[in-house]
Structure formats: C-alpha cells, structure tokens
Protein backbone atom coordinates (compact mmCIF):
# COMPACT_ATOMS: atom_id res chain seq x y z
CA UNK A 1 23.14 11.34 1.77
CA UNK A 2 27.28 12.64 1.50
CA UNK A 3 28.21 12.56 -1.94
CA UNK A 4 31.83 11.11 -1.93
CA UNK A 5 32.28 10.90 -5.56
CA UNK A 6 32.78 14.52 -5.74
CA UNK A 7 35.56 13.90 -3.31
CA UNK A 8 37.31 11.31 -5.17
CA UNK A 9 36.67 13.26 -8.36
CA UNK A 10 38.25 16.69 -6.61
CA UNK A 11 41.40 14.76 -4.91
CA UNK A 12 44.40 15.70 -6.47
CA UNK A 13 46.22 13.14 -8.35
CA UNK A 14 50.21 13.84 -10.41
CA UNK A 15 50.17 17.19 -11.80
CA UNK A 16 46.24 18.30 -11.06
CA UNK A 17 47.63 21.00 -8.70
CA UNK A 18 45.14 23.34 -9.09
CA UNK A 19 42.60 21.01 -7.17
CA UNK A 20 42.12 21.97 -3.47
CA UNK A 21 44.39 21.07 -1.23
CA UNK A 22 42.37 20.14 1.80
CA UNK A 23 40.64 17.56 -0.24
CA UNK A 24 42.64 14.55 0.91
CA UNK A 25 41.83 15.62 4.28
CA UNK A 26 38.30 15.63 3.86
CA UNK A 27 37.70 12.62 2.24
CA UNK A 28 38.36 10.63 5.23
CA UNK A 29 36.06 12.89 6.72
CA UNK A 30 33.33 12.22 4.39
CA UNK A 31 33.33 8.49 4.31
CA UNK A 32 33.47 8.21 8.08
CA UNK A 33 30.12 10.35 8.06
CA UNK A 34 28.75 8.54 5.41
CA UNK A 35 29.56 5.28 7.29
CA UNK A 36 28.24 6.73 10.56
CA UNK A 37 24.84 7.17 8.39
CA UNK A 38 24.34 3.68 7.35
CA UNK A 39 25.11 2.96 11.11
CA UNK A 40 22.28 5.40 11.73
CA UNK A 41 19.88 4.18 9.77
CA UNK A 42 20.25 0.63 10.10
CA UNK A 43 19.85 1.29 14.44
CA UNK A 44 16.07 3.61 13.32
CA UNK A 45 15.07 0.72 11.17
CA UNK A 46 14.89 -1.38 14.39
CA UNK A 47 13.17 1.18 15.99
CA UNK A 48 10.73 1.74 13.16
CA UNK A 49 9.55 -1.99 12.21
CA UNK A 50 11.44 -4.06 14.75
CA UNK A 51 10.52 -7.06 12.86
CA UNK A 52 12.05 -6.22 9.44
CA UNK A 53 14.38 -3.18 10.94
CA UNK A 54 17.12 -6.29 12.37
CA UNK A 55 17.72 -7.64 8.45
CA UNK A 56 18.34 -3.98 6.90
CA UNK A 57 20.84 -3.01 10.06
CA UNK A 58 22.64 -6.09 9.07
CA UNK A 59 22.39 -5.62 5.49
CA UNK A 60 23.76 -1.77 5.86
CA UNK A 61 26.50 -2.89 8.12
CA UNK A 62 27.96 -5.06 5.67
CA UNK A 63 28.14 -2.13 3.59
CA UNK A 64 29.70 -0.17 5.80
CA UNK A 65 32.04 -2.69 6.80
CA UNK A 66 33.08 -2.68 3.10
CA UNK A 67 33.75 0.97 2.81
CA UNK A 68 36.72 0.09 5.52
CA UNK A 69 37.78 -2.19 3.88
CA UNK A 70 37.97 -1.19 0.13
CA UNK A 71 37.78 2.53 -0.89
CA UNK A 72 37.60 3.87 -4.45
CA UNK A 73 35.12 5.08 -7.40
CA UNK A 74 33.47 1.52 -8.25
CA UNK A 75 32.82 0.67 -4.67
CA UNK A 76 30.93 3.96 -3.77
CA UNK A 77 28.84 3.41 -6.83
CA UNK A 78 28.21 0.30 -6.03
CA UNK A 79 27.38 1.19 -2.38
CA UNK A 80 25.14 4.29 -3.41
CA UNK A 81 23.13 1.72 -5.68
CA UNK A 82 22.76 -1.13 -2.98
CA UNK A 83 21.40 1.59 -0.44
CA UNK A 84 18.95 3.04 -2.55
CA UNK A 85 17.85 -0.32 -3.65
CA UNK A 86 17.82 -2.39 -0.09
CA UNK A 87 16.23 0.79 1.76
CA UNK A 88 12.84 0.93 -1.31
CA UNK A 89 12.83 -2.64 -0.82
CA UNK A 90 12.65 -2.48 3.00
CA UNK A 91 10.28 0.42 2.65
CA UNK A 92 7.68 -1.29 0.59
CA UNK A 93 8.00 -4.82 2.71
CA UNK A 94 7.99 -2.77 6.09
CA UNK A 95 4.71 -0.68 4.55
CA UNK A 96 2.69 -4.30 3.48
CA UNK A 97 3.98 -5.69 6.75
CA UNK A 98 1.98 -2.88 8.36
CA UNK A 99 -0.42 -3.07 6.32
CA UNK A 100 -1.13 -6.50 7.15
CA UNK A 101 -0.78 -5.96 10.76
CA UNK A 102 -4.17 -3.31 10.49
CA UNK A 103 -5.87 -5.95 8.79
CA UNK A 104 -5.36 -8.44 12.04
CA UNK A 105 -6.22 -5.68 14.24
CA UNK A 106 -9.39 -5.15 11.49
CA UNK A 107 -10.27 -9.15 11.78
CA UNK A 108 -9.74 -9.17 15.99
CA UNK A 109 -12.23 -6.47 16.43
CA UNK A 110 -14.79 -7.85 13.90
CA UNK A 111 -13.89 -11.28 15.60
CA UNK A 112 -14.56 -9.49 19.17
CA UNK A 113 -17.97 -7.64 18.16
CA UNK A 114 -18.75 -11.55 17.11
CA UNK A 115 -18.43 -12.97 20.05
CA UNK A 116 -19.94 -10.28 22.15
CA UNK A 117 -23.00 -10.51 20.21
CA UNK A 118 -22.88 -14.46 20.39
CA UNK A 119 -22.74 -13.93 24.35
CA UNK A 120 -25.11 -11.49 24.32
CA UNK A 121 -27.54 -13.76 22.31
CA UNK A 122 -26.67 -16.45 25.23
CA UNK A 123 -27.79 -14.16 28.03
CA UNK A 124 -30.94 -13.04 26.13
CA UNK A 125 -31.90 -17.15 26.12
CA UNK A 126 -30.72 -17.71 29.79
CA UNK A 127 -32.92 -14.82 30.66
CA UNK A 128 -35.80 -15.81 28.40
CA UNK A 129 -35.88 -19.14 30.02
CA UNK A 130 -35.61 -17.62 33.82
CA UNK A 131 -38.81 -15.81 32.84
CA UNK A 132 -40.36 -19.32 31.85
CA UNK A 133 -39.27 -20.43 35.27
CA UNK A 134 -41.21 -17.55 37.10
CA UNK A 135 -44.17 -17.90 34.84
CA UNK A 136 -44.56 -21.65 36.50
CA UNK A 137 -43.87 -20.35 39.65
CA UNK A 138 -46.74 -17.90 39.54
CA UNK A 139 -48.65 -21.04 38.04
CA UNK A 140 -48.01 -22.81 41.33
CA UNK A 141 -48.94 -20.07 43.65
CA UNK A 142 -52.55 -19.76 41.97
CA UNK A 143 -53.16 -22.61 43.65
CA UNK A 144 -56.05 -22.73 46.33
CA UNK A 145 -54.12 -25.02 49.08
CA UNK A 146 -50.66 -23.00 48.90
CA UNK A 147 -52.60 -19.99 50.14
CA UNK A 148 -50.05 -18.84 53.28
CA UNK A 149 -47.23 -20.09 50.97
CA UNK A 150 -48.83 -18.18 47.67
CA UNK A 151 -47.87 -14.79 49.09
CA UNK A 152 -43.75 -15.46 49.00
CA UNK A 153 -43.98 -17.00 46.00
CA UNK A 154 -45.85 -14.27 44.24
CA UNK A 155 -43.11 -11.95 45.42
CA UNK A 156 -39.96 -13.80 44.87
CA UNK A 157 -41.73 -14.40 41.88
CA UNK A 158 -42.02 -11.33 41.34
CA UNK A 159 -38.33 -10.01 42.37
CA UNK A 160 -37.30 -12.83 40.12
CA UNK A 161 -38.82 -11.44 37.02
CA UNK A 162 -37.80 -8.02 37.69
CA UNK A 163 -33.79 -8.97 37.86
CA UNK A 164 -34.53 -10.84 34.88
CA UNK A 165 -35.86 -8.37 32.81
CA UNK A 166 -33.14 -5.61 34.12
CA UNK A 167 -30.55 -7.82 33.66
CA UNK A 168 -32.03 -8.77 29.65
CA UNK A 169 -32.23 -4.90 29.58
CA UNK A 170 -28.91 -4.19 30.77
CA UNK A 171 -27.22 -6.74 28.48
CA UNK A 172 -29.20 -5.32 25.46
CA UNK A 173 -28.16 -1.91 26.62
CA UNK A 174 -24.46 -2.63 26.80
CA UNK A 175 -24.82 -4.90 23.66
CA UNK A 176 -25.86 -2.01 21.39
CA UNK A 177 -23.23 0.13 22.83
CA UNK A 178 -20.16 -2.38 22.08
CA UNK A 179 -22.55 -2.76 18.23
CA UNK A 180 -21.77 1.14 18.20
CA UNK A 181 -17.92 1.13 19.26
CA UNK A 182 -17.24 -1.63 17.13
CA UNK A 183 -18.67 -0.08 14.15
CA UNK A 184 -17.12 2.61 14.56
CA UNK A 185 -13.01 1.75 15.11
CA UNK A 186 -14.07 -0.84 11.63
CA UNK A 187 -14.93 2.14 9.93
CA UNK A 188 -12.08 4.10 10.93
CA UNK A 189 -9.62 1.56 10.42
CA UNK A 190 -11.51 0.43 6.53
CA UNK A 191 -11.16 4.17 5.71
CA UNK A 192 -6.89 4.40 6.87
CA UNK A 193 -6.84 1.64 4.89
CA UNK A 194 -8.20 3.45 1.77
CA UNK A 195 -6.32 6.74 2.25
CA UNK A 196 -3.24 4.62 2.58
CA UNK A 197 -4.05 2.46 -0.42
CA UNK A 198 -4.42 5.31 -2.76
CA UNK A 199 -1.55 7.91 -4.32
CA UNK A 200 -2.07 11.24 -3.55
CA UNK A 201 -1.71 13.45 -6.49
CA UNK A 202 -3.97 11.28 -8.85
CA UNK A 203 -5.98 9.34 -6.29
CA UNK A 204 -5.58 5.55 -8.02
CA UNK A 205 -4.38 2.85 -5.94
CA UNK A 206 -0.60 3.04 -5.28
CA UNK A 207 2.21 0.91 -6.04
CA UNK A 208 2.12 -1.23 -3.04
CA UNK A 209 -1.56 -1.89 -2.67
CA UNK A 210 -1.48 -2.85 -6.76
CA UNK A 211 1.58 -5.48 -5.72
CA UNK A 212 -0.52 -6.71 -2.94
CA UNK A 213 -3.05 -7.78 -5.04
CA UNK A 214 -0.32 -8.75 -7.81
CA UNK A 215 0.66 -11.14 -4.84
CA UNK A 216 -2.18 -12.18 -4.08
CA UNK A 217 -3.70 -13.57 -7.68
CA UNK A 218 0.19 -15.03 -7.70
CA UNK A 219 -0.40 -17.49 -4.78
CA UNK A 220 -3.92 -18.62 -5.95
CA UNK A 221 -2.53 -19.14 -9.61
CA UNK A 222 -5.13 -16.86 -11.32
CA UNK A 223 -4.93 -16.15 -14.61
CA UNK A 224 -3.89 -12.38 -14.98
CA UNK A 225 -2.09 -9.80 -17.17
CA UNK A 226 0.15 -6.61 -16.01
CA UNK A 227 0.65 -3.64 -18.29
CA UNK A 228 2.87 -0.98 -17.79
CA UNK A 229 1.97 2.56 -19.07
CA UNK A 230 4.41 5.25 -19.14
CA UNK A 231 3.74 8.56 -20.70
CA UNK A 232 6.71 9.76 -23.53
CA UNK A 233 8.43 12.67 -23.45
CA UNK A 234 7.28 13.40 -19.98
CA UNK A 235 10.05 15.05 -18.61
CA UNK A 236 10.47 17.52 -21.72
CA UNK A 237 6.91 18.97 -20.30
CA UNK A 238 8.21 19.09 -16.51
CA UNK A 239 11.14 20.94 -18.39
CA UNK A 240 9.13 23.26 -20.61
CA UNK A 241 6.19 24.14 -18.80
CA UNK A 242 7.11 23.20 -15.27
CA UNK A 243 6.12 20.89 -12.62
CA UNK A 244 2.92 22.11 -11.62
CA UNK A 245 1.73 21.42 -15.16
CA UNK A 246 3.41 17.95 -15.28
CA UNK A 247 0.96 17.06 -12.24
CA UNK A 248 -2.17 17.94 -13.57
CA UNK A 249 -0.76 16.26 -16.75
CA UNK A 250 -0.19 13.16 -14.67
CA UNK A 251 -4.00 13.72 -12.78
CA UNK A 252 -5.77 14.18 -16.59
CA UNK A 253 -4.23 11.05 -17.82
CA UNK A 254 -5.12 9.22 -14.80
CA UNK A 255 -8.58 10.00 -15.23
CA UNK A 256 -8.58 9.01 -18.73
CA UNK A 257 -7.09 5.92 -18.23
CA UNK A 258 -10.03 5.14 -15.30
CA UNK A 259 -12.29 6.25 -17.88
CA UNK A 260 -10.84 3.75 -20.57
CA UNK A 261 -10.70 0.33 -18.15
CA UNK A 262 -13.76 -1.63 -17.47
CA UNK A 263 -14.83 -2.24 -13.62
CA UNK A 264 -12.93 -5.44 -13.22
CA UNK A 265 -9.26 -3.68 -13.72
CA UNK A 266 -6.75 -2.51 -11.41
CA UNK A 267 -5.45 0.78 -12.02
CA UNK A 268 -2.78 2.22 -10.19
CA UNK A 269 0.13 4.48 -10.18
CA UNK A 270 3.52 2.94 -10.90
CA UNK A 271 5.76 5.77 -9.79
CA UNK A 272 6.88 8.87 -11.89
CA UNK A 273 4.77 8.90 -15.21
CA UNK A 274 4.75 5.23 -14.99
CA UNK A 275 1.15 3.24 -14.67
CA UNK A 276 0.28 0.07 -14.27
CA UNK A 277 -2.70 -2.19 -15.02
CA UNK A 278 -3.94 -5.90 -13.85
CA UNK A 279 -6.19 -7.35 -16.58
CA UNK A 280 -7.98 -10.56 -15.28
CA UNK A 281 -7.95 -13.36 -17.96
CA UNK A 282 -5.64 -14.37 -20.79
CA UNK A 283 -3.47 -12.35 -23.47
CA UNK A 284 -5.91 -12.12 -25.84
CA UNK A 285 -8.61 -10.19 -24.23
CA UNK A 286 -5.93 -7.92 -22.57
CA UNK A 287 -4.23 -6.88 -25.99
CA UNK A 288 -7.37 -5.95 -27.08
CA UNK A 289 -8.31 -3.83 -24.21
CA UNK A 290 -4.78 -2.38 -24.29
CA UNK A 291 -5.29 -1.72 -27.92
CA UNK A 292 -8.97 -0.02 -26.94
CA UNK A 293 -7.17 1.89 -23.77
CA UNK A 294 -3.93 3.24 -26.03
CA UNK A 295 -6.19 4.54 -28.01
CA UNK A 296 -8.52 6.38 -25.98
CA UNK A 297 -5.73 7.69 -23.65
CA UNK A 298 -3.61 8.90 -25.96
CA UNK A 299 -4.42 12.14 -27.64
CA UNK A 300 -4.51 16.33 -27.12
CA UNK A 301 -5.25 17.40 -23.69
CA UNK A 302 -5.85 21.06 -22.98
CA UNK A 303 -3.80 22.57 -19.49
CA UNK A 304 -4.15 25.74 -17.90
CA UNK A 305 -0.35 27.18 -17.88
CA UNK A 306 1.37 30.13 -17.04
CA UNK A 307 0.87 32.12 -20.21
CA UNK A 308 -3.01 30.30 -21.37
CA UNK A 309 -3.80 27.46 -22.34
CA UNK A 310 -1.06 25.18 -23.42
CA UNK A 311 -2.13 22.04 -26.03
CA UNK A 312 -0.46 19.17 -25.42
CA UNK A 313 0.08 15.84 -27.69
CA UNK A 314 0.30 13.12 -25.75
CA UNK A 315 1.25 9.67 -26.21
CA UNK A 316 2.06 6.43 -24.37
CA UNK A 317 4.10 3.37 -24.57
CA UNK A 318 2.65 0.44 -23.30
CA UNK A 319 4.17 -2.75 -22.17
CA UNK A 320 2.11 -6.00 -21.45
CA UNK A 321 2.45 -9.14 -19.58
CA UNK A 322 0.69 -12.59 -19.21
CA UNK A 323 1.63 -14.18 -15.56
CA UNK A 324 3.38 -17.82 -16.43
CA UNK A 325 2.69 -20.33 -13.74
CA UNK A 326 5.06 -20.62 -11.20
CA UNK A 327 6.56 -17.18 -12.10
CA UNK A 328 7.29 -14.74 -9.47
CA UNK A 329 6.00 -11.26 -9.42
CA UNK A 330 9.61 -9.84 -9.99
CA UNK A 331 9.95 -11.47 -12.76
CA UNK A 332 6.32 -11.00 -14.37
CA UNK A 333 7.02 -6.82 -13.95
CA UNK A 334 10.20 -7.27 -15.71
CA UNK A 335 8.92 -8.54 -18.42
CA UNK A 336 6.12 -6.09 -19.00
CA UNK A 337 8.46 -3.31 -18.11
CA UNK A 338 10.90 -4.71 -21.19
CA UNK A 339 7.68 -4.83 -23.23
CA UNK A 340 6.89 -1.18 -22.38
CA UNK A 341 10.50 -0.39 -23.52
CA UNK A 342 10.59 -2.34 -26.68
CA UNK A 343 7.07 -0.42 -27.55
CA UNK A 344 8.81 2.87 -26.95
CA UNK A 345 12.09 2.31 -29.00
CA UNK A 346 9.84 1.19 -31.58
CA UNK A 347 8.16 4.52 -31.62
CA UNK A 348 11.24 6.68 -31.46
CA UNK A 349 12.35 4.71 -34.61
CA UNK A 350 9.45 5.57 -36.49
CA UNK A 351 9.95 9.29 -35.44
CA UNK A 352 10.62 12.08 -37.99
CA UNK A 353 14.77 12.27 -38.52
CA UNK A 354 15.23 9.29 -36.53
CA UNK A 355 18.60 7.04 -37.48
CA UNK A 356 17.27 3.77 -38.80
C-alpha cells in the first residue's frame, strides 16, 4: 500500500526550505492512488467471495470517501489502521465462509452416495421379488394339463429371469462404481480440509480452524479455557541469528508444546510466536496443566546455526482464560491475551537491572 505519511512528513511547511519542492505536487498524487486502491480492492472482494466481498466494498468506500473529505496526519493513521483491521477481518470470515461451504459440498455428496445406495437397495428387492414371480411361473408350467401352454411360459419365464438378473447385475455394477467415486471426491475433499486446517511452517492447526472450534464450544455453552502462549524475546533471536533459525525455533517449540498437552487439547498457532490452547473443563484443571506445560516447554533448545550449534534459553509467557457464559469469543481472547501480558511484565520486572 502508498505510504502518505512520508508525504505529509516531507511537505514543506514556514521555513523547512530544504524539503523537496515537488512534494506538494505529489501528495495529491499519492492520495488519489491510494484512494483508487481501496476502490480496487473493495470491486476484487466482490469478485472473490461475492457474498461477503459487497460489505468490505462498502466499508472501504467510506474510507475513501473520507480521505476527500478530510486530509491530514490523524486521518491517514486512522485509515491505515481501519484497512488493515477490516481487510484480516474479512479475510478470516471470507476463509470460514469457505470453509463451511466445502463442508456442504462434503455433506451433499455423502447425502448423494446415501441415497444411491438406498435406491440401489430398492432395485435389488424389486428384482428379488420379480425372481419370486418367475419361480411361480415355472411352478405353473410343471403342470401336466398346461402342456401346449408350458412351452411359452417356460421361456418367458425364462427371458424374465434373465432381465432380472442383468438388470440386479447392472445396478450392483453401477452401484459399486458410484461406492468408488463417492469415496473418493470424500477423501479428497476430508484431506483439503486438513491441509487447509493446519499452518504450514509448524504443522498445528491454524488460527482460523482453532476459532472455529472456539465458536463452536461458544454456541453449545461448553465449559472451556483459552491460553495464549507467546515465546519472549523472540524477535532478539530473528535479530541475532536470523530468520531461518527463528523458524525452526518456532517448529521445536511447537513440538514441545504437542508433546506437553494431553489428547483432548487444541493446539494451534496464534500468529507470529504467539500460540494458543483450548483446555476442556474448568480453571482449575487448566492452571494446572498450564503450570505442567510452562514447565516442560520452557527450557534450552539446541539449533543448528550458521557458525554451530547455537544454545538457546527459552522461555514463555502464558496467558489463560475461563469462557464466562454468554461471553463472546472476542472478548474471551482478550482477556487471555491481557493475562499473557500481565504474565510477561511480571517477568521483565523480576529481570536482572530491571526498574522496580
């Protein structure tokens, strides 16, 4: 996206003279393009998700419509921050909304190879009780005073039977291969599902399939705790050692922290170094998992970097939630999110030549 701060910043105002003197001129420039862009993007979010791509175009144009209206260093902040925040919250509804869509197409097909097996299971009886029918006709043409008439019967009889049994056949035939297809597009679509529920530098579930089933536990008033996890100091390794080791950082830890939660627990990745946990039941059995997990994760781990093997102390602040009935998801992640905060100012306090 145009930055048009730097604009602002580099227009000359009183005695700055030294600041270029075409910048005036291109600031007009800038937020016209940077208008045109929300106009953009709002017209591709129709195209994208037509359902949910009508309430962003609106949304952006209103922004846009501002930026005619008022123009200074507040209202492009503000702007900058609305867009950023109304296009991740279009992007995550727009992906469940999708998401949800694949699981009707899932259902219809699994609804379809249903039926077709319940008709097929209905043609198998007709044709089971068309073969009784010829079996009583042969009966009949045993008999000793139907002799001249014995002969037709036998052999429509016969003919009978034989369309029967092709036609059981058949049906079986075709049954078996609809079985097959059906199968097979269920098994496709359960493993897009997968790939698209899981983040692909650790492999845990991602943010939107752990909100899903945040959502879900929600609406049937479960009883349920969140944690946040978020690794500190993270960025000073990113900055030290470089990103490469920062992601298998980020890939350890998430193994530990699979290693550290029972069966029942959701793991996923939050975003960044951020994690995030559903613990099934009340507070008091989550803290003490929590406690269990914080300790196990936390520790030395041992990466390959560019010079050897680098030895790195690792430790974790970790912010937990119960869910309060009638309380919305929103509002249940901020709190554990403040909780993870709290936890980490704590432990900054208690560092060596901290201000207290």
């Amino acid at each position: 996206m145009i930055s048009l701060k730097k604009y602002l910043d580099s227009t000359p105002t009183g005695h700055q003279t030294h600041r270029a003197p075409d910048a005036k001129e291109m600031l007009p420039v800038a937020v016209a393009a940077y208008r045109s862009a929300l106009r953009e993007m709002g017209t591709c979010s129709v195209d994208a998700c037509p359902a949910l791509g009508q309430e962003l175009k609106q949304s952006l144009g209103e922004l846009e419509e501002k930026l005619s209206i008022d123009l200074n260093r507040e209202t492009l902040e503000a702007t900058e921050k609305d867009v950023q925040e109304r296009l991740q919250d279009w992007g995550r509804r727009t992906a469940r909304h999708y998401r949800e869509k694949t699981g009707e197409v899932k259902e219809l097909l699994i609804v379809m190879a249903h039926t077709a097996e319940s008709v097929g299971e209905r043609d198998q009886r007709c044709a089971g009780q068309l073969s009784e029918v010829t079996t009583r006709l042969e009966r009949i043409a045993s008999l000793e005073d139907l002799t001249e008439i014995r002969a037709s019967i036998e052999k429509s009889a016969a003919e009978l039977k034989t369309s029967v049994d092709r036609m059981a056949a058949e049906g079986k035939e075709a049954m078996e291969r609809l079985r097959v297809e059906v199968s097979h597009y269920q098994a496709k679509l359960e493993e897009a599902e997968e790939i698209a529920s899981r983040d692909a530098l650790t492999g845990l579930r991602n943010r939107l399939w752990v909100e899903s089933q945040i959502e879900r536990r929600v609406g049937a008033g479960a009883s349920f705790c969140v944690a946040i996890v978020d690794i500190d100091g993270f960025k000073k390794v990113n900055d030290d050692h470089g990103h490469v080791v920062g992601d298998e950082l980020l890939q350890l830890f998430a193994g530990e922290l699979q290693s550290a939660s029972r069966a029942i627990d959701l793991i996923g990745r939050w975003g960044g170094d951020e994690f995030i946990l559903v613990l099934d039941g009340g507070l008091p059995e989550a803290t003490r998992q929590i406690d269990r997990l914080s300790a196990w994760v936390c520790g030395s781990y041992k990466i390959q970097g560019r010079f050897g093997t680098l030895k790195l102390a690792v430790h974790a602040s970790i912010g937990l939630a119960q869910h309060l009935p009638g309380e919305t998801m929103k509002d249940l992640l901020a709190r554990a999110d403040a909780a993870m905060y709290l936890r980490k100012a704590a432990s900054r306090a208690q560092e060596p030549g901290s201000q207290r």
